[in-house]
C-alpha atoms as a PDB file:
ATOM      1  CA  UNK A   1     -87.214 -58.212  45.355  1.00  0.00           C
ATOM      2  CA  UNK A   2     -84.663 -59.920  42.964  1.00  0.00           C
ATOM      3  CA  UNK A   3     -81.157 -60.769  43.481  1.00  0.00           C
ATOM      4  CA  UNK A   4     -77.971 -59.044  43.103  1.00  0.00           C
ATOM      5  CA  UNK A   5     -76.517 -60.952  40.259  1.00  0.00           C
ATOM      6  CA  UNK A   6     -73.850 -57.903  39.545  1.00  0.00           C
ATOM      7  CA  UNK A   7     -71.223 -57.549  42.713  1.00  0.00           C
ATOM      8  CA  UNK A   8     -69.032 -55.178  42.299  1.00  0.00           C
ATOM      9  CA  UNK A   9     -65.585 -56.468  42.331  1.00  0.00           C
ATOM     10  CA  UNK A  10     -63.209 -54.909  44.870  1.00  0.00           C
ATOM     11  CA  UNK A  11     -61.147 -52.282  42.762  1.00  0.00           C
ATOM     12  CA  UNK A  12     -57.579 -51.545  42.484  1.00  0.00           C
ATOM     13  CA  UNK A  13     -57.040 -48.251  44.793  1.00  0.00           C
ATOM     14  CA  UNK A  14     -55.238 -45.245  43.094  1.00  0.00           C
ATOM     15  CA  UNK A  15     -52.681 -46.140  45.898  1.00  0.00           C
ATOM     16  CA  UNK A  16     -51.551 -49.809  44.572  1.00  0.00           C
ATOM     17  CA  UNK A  17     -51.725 -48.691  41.029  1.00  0.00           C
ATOM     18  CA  UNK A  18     -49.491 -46.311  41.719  1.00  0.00           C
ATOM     19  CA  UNK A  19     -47.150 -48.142  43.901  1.00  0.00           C
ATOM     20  CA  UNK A  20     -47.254 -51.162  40.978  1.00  0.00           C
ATOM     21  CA  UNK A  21     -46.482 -48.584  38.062  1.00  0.00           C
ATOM     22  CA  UNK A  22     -43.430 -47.137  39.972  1.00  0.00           C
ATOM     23  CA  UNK A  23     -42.425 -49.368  42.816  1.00  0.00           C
ATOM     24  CA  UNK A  24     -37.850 -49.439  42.757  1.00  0.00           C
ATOM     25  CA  UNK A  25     -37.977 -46.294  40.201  1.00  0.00           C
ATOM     26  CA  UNK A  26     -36.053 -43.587  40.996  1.00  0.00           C
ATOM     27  CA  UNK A  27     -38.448 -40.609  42.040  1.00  0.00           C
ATOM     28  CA  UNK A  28     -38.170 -36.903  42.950  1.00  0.00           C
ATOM     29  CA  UNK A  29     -40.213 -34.922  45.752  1.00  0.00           C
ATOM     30  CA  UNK A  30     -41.341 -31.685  44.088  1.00  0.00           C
ATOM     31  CA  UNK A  31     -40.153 -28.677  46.373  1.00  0.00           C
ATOM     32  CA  UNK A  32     -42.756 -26.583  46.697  1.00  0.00           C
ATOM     33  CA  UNK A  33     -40.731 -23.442  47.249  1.00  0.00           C
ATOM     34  CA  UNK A  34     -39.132 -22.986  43.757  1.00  0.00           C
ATOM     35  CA  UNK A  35     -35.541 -23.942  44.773  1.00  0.00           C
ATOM     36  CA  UNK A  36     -33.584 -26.359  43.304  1.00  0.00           C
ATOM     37  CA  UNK A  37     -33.678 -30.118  43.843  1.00  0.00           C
ATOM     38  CA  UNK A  38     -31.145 -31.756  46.564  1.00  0.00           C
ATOM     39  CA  UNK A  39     -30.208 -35.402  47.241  1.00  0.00           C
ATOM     40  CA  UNK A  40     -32.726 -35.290  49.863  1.00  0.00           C
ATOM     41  CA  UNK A  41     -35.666 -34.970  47.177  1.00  0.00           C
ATOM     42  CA  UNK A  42     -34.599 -38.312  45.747  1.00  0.00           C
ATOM     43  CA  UNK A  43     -35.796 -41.838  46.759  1.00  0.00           C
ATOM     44  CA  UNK A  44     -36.370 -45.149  45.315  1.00  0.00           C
ATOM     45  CA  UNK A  45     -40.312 -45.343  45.798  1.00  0.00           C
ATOM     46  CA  UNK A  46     -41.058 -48.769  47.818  1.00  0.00           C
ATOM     47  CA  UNK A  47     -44.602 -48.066  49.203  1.00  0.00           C
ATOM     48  CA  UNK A  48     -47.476 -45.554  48.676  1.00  0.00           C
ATOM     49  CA  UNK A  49     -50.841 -44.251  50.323  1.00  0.00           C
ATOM     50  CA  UNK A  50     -53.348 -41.676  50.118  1.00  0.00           C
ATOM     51  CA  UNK A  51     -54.165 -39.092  52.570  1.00  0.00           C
ATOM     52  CA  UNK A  52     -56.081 -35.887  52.188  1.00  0.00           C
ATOM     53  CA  UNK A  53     -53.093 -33.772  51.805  1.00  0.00           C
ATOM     54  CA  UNK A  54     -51.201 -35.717  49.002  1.00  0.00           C
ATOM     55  CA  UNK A  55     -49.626 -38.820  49.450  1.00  0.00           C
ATOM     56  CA  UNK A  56     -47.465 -40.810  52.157  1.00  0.00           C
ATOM     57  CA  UNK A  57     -44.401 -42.155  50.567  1.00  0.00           C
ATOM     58  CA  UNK A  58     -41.881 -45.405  51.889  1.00  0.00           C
ATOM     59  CA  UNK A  59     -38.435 -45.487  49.671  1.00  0.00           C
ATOM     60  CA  UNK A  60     -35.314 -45.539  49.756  1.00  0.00           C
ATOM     61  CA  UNK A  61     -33.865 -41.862  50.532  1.00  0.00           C
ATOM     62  CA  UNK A  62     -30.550 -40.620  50.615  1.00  0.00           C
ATOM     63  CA  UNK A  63     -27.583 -42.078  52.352  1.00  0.00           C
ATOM     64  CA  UNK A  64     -29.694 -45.627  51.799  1.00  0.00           C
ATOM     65  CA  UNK A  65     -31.787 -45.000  54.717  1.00  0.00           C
ATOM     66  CA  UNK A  66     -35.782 -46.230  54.476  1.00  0.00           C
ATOM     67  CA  UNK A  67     -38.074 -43.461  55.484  1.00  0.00           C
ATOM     68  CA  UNK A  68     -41.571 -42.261  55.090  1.00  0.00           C
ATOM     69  CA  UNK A  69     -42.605 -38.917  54.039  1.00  0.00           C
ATOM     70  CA  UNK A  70     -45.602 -37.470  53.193  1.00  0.00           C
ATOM     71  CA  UNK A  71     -45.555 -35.241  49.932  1.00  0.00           C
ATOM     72  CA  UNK A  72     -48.105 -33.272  47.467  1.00  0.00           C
ATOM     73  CA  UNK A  73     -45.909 -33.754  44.181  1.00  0.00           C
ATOM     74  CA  UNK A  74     -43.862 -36.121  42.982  1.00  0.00           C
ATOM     75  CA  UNK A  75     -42.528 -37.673  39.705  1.00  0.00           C
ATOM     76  CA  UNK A  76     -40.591 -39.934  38.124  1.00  0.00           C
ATOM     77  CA  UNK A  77     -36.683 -38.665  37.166  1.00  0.00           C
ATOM     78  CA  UNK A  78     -35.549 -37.649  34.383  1.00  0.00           C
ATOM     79  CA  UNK A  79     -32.858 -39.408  32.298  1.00  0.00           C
ATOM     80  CA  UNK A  80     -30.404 -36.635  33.690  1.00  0.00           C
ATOM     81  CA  UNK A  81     -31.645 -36.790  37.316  1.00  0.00           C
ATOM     82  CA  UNK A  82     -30.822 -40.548  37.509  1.00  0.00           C
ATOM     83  CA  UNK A  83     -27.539 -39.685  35.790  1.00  0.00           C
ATOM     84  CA  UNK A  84     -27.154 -36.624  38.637  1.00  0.00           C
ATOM     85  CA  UNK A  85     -28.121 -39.424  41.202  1.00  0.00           C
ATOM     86  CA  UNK A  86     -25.807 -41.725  40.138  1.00  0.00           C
ATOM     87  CA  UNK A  87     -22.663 -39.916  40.265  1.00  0.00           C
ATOM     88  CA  UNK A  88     -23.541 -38.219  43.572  1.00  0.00           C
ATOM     89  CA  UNK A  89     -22.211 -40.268  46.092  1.00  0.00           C
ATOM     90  CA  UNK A  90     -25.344 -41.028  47.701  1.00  0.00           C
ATOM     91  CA  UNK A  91     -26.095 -44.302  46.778  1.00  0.00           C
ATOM     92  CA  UNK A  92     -23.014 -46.241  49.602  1.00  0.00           C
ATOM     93  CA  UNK A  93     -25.238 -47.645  52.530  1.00  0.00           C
ATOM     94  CA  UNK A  94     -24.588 -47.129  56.002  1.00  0.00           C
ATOM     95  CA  UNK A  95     -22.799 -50.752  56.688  1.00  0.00           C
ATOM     96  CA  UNK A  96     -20.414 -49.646  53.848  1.00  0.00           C
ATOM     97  CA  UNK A  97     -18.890 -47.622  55.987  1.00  0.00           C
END
């Protein structure tokens, strides 16, 4: 019997690469019944993990509040989106008030 001499090195999950590549950027939930995108599909992505049925988000949603969701699609915004975003009102946090 010889030695191992080639240990596989623990590898980056698809989870953390995706949560390094977007992690503060702006994303959208994809609605899955055709209509068009709300506030409520936008968050700032903060966390991410896999599950069978897509993937279990932690951001940033609207009116500032931090909330976890789980979700089959979603993307980065568009140049317009963040633009839409922006301007919406959305982005005042609760202690503003």
């Amino acid at each position: 019997m010889s030695p191992i001499t080639h240990v596989a090195l623990t590898s980056e999950t698809p989870a953390r690469a995706y949560r390094r590549a977007h992690a503060g950027k702006l994303m959208v939930v994809e609605p899955s019944t055709g209509r068009e995108l709300s506030s409520g599909d936008f968050f700032h992505l903060e966390d991410v993990g896999t599950h069978p049925t897509g993937l279990f988000v932690t951001g940033l949603f609207d009116n500032a509040r931090r909330n976890h969701m789980m979700v089959s699609k979603v993307r980065d915004a568009t140049e317009d989106e963040i633009a839409w975003h922006d301007n919406s009102g959305f982005d005042v946090s609760q202690t503003d008030i």
